[in-house]
N, C-alpha and C. Protein backbone atom coordinates (compact mmCIF):
# COMPACT_ATOMS: atom_id res chain seq x y z
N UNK A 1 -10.34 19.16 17.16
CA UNK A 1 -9.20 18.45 16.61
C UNK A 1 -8.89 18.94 15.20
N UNK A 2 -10.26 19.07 14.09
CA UNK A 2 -9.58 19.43 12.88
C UNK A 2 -8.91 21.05 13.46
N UNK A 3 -9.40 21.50 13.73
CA UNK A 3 -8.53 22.80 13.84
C UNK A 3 -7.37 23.05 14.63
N UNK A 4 -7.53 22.75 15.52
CA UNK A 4 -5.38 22.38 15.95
C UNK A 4 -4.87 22.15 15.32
N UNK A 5 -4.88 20.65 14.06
CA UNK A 5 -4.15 20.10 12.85
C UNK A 5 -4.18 20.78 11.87
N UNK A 6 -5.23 21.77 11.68
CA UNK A 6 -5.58 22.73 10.67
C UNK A 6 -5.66 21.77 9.60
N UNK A 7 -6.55 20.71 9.44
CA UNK A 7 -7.45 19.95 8.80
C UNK A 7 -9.21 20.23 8.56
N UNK A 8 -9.50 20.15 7.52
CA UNK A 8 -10.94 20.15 7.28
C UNK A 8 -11.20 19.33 7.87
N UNK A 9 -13.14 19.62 8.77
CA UNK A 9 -13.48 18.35 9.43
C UNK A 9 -14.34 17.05 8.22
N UNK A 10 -14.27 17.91 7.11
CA UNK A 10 -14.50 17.09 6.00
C UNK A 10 -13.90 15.62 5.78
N UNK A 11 -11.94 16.11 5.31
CA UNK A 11 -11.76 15.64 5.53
C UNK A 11 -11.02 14.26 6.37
N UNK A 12 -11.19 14.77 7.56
CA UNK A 12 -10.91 13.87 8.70
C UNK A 12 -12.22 12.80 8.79
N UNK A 13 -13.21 13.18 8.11
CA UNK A 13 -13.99 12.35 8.29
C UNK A 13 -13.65 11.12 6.84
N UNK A 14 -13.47 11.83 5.78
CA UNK A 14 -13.20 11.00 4.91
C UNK A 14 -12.04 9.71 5.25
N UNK A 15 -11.24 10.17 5.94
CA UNK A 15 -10.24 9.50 6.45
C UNK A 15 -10.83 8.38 7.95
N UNK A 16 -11.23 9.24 8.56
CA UNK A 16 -12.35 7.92 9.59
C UNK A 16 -13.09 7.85 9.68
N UNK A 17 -12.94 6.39 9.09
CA UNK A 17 -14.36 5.64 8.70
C UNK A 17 -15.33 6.00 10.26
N UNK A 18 -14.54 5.39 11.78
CA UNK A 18 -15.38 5.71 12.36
C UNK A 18 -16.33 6.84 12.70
N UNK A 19 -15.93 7.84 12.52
CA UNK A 19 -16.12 9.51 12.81
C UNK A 19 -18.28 9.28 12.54
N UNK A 20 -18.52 8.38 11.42
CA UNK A 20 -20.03 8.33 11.36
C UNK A 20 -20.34 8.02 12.08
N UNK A 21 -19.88 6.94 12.73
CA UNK A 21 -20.73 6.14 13.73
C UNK A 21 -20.99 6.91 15.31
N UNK A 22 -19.76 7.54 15.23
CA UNK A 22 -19.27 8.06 16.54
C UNK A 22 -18.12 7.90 17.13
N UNK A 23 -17.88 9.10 17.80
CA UNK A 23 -16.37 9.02 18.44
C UNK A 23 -16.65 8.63 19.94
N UNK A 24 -15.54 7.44 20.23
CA UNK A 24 -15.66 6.64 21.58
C UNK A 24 -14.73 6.93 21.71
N UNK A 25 -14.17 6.61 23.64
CA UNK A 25 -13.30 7.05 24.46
C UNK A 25 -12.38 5.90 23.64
N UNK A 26 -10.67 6.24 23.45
CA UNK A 26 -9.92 5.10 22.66
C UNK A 26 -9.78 4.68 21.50
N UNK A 27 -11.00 5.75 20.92
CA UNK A 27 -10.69 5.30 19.17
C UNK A 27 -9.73 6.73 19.08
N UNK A 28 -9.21 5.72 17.60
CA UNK A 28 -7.46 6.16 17.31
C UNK A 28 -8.37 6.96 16.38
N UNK A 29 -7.75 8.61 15.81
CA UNK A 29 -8.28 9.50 14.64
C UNK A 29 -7.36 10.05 13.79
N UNK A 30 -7.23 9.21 12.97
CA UNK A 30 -5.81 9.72 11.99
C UNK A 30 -6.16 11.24 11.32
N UNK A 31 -4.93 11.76 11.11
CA UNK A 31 -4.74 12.45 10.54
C UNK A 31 -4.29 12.87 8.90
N UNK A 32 -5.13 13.34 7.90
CA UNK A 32 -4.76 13.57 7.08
C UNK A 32 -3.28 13.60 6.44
N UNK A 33 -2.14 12.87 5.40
CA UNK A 33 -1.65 13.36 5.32
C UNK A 33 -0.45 14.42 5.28
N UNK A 34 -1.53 15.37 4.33
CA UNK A 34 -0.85 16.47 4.39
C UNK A 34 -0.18 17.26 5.38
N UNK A 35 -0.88 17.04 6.96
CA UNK A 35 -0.49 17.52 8.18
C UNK A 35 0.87 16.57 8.54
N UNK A 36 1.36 15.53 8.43
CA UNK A 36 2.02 14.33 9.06
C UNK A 36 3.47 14.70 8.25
N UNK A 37 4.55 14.84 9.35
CA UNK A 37 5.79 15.29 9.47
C UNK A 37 6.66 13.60 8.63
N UNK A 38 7.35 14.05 7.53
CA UNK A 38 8.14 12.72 7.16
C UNK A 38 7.28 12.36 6.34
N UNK A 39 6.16 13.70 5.25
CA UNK A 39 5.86 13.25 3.49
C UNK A 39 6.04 14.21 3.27
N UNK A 40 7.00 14.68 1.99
CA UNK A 40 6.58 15.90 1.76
C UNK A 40 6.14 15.76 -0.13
N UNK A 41 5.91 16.93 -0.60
CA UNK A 41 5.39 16.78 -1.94
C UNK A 41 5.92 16.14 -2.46
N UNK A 42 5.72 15.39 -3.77
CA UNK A 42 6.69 15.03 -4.66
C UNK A 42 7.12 13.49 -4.42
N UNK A 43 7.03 13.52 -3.23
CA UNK A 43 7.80 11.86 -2.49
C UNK A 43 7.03 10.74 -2.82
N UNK A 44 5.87 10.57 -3.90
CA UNK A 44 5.14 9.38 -4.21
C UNK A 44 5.91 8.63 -5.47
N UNK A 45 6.81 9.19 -6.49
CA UNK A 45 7.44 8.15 -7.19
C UNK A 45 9.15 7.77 -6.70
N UNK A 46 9.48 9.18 -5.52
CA UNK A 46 10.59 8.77 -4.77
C UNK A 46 10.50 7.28 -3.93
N UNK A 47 9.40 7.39 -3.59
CA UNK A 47 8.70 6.20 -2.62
C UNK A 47 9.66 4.90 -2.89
N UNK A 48 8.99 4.44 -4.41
CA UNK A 48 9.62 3.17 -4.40
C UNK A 48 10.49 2.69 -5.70
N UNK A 49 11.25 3.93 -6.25
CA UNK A 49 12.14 4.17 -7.23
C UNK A 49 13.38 4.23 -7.29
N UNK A 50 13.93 4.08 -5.77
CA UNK A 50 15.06 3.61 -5.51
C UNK A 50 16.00 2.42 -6.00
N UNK A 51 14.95 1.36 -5.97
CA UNK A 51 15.31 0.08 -6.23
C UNK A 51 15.07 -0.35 -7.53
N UNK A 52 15.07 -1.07 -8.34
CA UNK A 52 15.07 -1.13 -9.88
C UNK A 52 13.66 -2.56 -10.07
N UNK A 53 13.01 -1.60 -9.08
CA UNK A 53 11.50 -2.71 -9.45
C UNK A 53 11.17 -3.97 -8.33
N UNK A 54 10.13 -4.69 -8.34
CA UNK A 54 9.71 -5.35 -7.53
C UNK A 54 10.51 -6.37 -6.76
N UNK A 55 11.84 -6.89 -7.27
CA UNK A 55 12.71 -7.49 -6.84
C UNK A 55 14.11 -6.23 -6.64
N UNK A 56 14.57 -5.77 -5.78
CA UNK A 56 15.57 -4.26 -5.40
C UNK A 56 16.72 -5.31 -5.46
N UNK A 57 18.17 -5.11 -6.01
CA UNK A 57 19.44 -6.57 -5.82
C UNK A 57 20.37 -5.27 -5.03
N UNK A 58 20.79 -5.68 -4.18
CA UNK A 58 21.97 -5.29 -3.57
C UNK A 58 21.15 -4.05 -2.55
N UNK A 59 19.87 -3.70 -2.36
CA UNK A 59 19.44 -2.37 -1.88
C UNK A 59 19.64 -2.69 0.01
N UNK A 60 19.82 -1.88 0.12
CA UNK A 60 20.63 -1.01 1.98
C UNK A 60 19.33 -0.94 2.49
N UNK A 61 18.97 -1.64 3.31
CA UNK A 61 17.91 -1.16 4.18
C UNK A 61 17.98 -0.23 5.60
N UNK A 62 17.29 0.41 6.17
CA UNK A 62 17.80 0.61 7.97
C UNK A 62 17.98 -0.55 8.39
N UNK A 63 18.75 -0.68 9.26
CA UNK A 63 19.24 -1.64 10.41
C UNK A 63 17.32 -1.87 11.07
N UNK A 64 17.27 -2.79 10.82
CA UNK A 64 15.99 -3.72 11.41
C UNK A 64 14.74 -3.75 10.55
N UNK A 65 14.88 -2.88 9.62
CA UNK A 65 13.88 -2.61 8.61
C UNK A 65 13.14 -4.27 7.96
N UNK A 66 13.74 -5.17 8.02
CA UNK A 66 13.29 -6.82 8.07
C UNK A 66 12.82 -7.22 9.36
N UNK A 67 13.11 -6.57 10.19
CA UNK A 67 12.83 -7.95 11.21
C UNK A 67 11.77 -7.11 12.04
N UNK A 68 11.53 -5.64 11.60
CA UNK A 68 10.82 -4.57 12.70
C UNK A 68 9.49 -5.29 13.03
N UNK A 69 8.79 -5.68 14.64
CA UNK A 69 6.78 -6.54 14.73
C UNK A 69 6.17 -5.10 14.42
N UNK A 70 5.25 -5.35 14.24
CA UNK A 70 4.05 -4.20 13.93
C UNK A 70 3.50 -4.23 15.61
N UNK A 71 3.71 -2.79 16.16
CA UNK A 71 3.17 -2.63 17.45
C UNK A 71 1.76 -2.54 17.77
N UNK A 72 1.18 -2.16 18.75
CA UNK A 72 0.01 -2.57 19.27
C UNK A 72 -0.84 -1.20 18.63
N UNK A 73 0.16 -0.51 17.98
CA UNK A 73 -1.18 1.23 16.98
C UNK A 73 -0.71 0.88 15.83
N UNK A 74 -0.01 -0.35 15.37
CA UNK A 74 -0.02 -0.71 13.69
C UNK A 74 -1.61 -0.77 12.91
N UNK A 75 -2.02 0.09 12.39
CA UNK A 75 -3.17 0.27 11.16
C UNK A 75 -3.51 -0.92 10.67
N UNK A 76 -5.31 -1.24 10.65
CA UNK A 76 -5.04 -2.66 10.17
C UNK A 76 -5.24 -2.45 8.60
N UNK A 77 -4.73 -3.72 7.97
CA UNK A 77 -5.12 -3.29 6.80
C UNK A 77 -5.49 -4.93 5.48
N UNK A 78 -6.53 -4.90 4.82
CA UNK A 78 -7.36 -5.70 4.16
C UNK A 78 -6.40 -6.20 2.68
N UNK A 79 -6.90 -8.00 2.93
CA UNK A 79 -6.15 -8.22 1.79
C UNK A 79 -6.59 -7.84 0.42
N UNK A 80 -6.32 -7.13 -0.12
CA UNK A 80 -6.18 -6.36 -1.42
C UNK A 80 -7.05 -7.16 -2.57
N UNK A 81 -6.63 -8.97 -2.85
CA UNK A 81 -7.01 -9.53 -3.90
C UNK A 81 -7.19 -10.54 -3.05
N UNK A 82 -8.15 -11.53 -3.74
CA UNK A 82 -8.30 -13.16 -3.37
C UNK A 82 -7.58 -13.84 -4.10
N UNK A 83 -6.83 -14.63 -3.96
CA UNK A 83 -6.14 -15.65 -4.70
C UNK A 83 -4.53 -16.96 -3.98
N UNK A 84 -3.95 -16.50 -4.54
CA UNK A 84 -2.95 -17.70 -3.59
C UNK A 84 -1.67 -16.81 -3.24
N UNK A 85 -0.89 -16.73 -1.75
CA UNK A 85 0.73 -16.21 -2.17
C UNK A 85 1.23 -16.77 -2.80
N UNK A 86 1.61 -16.37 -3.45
CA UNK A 86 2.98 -17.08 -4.43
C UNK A 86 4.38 -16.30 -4.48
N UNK A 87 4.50 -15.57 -3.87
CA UNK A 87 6.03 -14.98 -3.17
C UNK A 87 5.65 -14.13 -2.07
N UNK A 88 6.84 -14.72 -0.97
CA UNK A 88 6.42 -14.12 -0.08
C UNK A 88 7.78 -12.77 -0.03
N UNK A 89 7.75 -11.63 1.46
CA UNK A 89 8.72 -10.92 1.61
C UNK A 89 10.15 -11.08 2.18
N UNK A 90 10.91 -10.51 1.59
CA UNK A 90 12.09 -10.30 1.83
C UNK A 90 12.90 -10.81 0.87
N UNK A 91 14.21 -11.93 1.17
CA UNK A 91 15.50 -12.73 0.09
C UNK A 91 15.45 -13.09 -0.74
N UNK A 92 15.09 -13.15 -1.63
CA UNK A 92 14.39 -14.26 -3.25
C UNK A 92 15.78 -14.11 -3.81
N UNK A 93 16.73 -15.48 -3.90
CA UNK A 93 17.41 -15.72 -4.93
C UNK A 93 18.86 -14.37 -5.24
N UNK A 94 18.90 -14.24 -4.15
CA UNK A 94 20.00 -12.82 -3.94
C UNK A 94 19.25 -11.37 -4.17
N UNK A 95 18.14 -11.14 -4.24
CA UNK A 95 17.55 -10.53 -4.69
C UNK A 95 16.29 -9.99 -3.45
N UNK A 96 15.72 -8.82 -2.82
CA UNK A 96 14.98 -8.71 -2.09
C UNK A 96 14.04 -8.47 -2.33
N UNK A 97 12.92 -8.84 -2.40
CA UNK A 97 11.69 -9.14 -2.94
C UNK A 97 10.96 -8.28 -1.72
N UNK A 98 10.32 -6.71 -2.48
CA UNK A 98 10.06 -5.79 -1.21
C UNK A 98 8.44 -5.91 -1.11
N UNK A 99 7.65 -6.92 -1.51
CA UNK A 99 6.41 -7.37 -0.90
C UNK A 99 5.72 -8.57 -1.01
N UNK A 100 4.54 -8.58 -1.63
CA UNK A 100 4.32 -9.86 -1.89
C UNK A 100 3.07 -10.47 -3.00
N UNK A 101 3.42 -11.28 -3.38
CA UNK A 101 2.88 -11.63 -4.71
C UNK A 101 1.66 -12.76 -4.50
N UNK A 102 0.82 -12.33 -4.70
CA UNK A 102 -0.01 -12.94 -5.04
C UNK A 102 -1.52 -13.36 -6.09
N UNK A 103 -1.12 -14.50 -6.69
CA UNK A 103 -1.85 -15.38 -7.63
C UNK A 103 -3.27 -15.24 -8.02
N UNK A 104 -3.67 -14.42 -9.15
CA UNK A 104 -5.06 -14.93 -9.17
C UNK A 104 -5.58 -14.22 -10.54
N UNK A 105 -6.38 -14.95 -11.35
CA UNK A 105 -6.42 -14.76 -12.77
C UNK A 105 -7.02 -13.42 -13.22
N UNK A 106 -6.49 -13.00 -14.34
CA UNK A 106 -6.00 -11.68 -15.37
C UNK A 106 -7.71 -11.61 -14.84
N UNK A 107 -7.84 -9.89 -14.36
CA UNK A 107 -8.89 -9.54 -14.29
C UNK A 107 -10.02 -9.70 -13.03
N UNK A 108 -9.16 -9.97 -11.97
CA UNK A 108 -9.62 -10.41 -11.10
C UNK A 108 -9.80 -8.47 -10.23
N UNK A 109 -10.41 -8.86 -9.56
CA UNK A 109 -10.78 -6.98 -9.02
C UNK A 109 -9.24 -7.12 -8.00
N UNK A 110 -8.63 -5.65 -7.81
CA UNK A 110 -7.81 -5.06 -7.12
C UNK A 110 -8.27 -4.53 -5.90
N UNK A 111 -8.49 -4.28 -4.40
CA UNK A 111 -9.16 -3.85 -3.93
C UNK A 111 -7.95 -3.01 -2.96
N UNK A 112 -8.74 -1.43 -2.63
CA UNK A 112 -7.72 -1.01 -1.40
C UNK A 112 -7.81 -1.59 -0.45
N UNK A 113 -6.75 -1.81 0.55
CA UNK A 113 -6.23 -2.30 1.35
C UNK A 113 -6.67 -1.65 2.79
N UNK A 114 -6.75 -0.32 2.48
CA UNK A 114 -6.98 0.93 3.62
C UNK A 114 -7.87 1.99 2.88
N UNK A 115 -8.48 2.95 3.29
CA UNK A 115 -8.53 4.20 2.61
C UNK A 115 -7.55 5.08 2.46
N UNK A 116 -7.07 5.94 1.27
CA UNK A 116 -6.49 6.57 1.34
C UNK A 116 -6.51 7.45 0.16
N UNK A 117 -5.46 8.42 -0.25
CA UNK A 117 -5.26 9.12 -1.68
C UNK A 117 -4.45 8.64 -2.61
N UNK A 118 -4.45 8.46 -3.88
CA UNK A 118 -3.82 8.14 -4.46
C UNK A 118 -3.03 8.94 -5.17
N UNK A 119 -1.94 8.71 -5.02
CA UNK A 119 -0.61 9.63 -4.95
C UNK A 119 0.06 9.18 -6.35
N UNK A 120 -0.17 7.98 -7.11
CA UNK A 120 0.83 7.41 -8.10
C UNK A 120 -0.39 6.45 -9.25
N UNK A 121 -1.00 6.89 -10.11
CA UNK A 121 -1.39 6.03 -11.43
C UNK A 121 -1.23 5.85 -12.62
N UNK A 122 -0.05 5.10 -12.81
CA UNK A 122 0.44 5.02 -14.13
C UNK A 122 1.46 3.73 -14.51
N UNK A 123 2.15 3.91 -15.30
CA UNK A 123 3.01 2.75 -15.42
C UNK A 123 4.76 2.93 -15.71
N UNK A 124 4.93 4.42 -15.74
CA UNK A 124 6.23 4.87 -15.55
C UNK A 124 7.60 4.05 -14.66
N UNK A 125 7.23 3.83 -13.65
CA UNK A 125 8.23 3.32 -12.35
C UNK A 125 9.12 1.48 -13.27
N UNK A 126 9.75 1.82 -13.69
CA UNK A 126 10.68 0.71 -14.16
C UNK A 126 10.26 -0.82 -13.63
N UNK A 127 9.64 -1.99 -13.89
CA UNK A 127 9.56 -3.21 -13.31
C UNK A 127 8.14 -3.01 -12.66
N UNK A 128 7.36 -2.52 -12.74
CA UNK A 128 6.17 -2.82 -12.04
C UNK A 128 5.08 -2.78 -12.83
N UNK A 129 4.92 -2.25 -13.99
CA UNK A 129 4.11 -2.37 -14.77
C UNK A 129 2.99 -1.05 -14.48
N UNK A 130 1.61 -1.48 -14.68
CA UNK A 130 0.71 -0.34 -14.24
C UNK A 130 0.58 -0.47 -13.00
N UNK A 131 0.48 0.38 -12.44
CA UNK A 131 0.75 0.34 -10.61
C UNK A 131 -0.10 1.39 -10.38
N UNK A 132 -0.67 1.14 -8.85
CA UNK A 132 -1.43 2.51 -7.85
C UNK A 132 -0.48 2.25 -6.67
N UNK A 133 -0.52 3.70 -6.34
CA UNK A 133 0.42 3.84 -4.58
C UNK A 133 -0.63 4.28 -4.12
N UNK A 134 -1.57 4.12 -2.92
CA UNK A 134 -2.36 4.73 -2.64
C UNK A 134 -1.48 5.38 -0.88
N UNK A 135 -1.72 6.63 -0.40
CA UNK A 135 -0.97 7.12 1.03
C UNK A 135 -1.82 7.38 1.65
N UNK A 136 -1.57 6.47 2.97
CA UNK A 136 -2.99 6.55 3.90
C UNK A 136 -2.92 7.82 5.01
N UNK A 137 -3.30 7.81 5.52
CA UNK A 137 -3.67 9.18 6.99
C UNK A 137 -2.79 8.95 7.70
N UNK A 138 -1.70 8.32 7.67
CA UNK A 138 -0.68 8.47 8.74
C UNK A 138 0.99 8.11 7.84
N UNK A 139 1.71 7.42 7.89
CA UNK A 139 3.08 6.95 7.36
C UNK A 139 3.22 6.01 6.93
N UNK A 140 1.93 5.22 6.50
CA UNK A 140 2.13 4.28 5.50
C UNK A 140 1.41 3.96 4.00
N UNK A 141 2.21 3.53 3.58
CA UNK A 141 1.85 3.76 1.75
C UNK A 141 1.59 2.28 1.26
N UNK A 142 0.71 1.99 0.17
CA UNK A 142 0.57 0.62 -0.33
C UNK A 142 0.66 0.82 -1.77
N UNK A 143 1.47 -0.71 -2.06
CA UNK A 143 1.33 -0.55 -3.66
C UNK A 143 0.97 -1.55 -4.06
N UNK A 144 0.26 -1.53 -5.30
CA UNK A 144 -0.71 -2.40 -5.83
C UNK A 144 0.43 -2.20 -7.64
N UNK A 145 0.38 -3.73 -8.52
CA UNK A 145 1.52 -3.85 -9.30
C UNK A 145 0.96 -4.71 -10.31
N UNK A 146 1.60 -4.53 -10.98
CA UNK A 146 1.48 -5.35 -12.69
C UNK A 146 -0.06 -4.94 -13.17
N UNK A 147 -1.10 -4.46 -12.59
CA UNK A 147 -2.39 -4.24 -13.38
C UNK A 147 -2.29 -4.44 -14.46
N UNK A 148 -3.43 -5.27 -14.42
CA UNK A 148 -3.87 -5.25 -16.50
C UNK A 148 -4.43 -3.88 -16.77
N UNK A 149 -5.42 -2.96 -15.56
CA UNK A 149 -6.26 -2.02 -15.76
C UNK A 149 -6.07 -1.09 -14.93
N UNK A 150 -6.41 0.10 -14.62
CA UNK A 150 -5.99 0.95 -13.42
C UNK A 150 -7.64 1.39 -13.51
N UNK A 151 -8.20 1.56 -12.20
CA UNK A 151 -9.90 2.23 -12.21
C UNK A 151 -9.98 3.94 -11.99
N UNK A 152 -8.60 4.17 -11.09
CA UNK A 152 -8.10 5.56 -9.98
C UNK A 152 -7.62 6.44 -10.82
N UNK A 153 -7.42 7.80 -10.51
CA UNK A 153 -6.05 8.84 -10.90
C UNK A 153 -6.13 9.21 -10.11
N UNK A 154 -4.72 9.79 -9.96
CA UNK A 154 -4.08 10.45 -9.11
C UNK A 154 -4.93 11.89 -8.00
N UNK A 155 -4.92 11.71 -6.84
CA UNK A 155 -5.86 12.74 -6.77
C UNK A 155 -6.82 12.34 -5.81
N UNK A 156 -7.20 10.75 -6.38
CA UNK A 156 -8.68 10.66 -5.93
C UNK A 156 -8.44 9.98 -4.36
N UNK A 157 -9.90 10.05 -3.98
CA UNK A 157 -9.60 9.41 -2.13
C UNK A 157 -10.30 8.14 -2.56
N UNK A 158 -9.54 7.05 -2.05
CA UNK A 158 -10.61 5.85 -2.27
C UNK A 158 -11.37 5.11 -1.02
N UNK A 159 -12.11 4.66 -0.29
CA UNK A 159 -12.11 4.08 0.85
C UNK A 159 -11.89 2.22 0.31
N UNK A 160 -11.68 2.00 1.62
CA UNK A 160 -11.18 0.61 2.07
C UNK A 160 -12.44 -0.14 1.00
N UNK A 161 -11.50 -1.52 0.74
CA UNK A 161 -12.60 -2.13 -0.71
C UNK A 161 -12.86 -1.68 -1.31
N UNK A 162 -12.81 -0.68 -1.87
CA UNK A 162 -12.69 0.00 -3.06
C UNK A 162 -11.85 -0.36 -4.19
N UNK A 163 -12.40 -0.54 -5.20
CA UNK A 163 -11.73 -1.38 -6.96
C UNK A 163 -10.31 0.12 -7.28
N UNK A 164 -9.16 -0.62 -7.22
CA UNK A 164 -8.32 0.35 -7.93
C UNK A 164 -7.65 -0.40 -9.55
N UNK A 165 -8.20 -1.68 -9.77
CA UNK A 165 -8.13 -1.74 -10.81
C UNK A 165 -8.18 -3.35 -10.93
N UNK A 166 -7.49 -4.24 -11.78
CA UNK A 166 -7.62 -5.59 -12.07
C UNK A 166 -6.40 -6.05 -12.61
N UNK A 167 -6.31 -7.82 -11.79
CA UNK A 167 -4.81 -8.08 -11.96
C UNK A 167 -4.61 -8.31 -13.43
N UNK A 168 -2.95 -8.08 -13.74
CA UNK A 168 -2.80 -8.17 -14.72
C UNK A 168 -1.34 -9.14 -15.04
N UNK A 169 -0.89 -9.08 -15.95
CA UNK A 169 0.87 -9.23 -15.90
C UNK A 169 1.92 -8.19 -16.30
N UNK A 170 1.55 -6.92 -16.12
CA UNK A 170 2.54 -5.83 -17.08
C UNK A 170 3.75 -5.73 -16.08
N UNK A 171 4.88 -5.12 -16.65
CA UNK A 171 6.06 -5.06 -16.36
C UNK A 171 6.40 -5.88 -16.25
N UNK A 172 7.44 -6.42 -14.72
CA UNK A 172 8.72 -7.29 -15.02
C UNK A 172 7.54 -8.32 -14.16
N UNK A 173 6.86 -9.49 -14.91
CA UNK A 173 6.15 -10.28 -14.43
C UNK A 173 6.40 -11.35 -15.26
N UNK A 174 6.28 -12.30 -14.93
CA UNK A 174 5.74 -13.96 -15.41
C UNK A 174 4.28 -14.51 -15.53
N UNK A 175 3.46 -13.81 -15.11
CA UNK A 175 2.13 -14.62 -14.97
C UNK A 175 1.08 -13.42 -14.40
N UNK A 176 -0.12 -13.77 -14.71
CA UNK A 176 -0.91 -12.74 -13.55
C UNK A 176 -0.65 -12.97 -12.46
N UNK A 177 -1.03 -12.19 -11.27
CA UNK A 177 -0.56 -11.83 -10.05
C UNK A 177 -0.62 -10.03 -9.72
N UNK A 178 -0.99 -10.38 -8.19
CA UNK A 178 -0.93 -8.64 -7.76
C UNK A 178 0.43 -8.66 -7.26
N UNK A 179 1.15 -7.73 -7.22
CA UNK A 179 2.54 -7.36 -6.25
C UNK A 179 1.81 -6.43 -5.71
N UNK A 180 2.25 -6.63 -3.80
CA UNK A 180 1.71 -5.77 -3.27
C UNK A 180 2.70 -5.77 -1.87
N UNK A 181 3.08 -3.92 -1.73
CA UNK A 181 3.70 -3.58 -1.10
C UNK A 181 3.01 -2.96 0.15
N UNK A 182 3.70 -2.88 1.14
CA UNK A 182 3.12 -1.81 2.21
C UNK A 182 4.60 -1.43 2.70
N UNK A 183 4.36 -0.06 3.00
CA UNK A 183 5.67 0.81 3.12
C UNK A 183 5.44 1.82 4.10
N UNK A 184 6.63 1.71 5.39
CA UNK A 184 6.26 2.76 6.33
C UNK A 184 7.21 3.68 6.17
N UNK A 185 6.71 5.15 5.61
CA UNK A 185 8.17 6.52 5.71
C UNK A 185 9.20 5.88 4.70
N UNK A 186 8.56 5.10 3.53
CA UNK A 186 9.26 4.68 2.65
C UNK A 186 9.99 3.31 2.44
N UNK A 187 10.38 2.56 3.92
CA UNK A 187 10.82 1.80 4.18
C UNK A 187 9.99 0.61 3.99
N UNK A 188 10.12 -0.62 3.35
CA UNK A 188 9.43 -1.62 2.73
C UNK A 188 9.03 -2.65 4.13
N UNK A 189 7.94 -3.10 4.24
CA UNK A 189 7.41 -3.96 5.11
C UNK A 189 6.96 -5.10 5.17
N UNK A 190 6.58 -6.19 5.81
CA UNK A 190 6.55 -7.18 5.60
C UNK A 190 4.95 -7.08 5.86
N UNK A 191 3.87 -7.15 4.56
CA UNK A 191 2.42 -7.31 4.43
C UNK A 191 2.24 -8.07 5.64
N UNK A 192 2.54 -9.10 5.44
CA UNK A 192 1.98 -10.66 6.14
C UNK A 192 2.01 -10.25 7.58
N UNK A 193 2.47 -9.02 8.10
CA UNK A 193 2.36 -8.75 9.33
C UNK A 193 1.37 -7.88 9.45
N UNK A 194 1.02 -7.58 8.76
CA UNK A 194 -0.15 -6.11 9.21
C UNK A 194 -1.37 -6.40 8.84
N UNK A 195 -1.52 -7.95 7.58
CA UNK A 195 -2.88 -8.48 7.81
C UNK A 195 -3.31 -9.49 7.91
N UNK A 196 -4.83 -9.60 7.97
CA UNK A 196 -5.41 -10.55 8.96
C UNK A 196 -4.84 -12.34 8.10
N UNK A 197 -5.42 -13.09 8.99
CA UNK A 197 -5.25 -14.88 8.01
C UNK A 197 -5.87 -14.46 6.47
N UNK A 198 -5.12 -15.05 5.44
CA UNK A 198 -5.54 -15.29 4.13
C UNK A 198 -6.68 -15.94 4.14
N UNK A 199 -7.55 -15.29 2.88
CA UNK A 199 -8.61 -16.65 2.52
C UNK A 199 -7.29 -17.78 1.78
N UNK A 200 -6.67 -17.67 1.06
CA UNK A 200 -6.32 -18.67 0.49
C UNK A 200 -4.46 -18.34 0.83
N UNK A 201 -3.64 -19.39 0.91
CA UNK A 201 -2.25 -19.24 1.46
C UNK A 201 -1.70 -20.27 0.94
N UNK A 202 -0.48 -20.39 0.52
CA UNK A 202 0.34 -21.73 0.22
C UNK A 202 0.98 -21.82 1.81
């Protein structure tokens, strides 16, 4: 397989987790990346710079891009921080609110969501403050927002639970809180579908 994809079996392994344990009949084996048709260079601050920050006003989505279920090969993926939602996705106030916010005091650990590379660490992107994009092994991207701290640069591979930094309030925020996006081929998604029950939920 790495060599058809013309992938290192390095790292395909870095990318599945299962690959240690063993490969069984039915396990799914993502692909790096760099191999995967619909990223190309450059496209990590295109990602989510369209819109003028964590709340986008007036932004065009695809036709179903709100209402799309996560199918039966949707990636699972881990809640990021412990603490409370306190905004959820989509309409806020004329305004589309492209993930979701949740509550929990300055300094609390950031955790990845998935394994992946991190494509974006800094605080450049207008309204989000210090932010990580981390891009996983297939077409979807996560963003992690307002950090007080960033742990990552750009570059690095992190695996799943892994610290990318600690909540904070920077950019266009009111309070501590993580903003946290998940994005397929760019297109903004609704978290609350792709992971498991909250420890804690309003």
């Amino acid at each position: 397989m790495a060599s058809r994809y013309g992938v290192g079996l390095k790292d395909l392994k870095e990318y599945n987790e299962a690959i240690a344990k063993g490969i069984h009949v039915g396990d799914k084996i993502y692909i790096p990346f760099e191999s995967i048709p619909g990223w190309n260079e450059g496209d990590e601050e295109r990602l989510i710079s369209e819109g003028t920050g964590p709340l986008a006003k007036n932004r065009r989505e695809p036709s179903g891009a709100l209402s799309r279920a996560p199918s039966s090969q949707t990636p699972r993926f881990n809640w990021p921080v412990y603490g409370t939602l306190s905004s959820h996705f989509g309409n806020r106030g004329g305004e589309k609110h492209e993930g979701i916010d949740i509550a929990a005091p300055k300094g609390t650990q950031v955790l990845a969501s998935r394994s992946g590379h991190v494509i974006y660490s800094g605080n450049k992107i207008s309204g989000y403050g210090k932010m990580v994009i981390l891009r996983h092994p297939d077409t979807y991207a996560t963003v992690y927002a307002h950090l007080s701290k960033i742990n990552v640069k750009k570059g690095d591979f992190v695996s799943r639970g892994e610290s990318l930094g600690k909540v904070g309030s920077t950019g266009r925020s009111t309070g501590p809180h993580l903003h946290f996006e998940v994005r397929n081929r760019r297109t903004p998604t609704d978290p609350l579908a792709l992971l498991p029950s909250p420890p804690h939920r309003n």
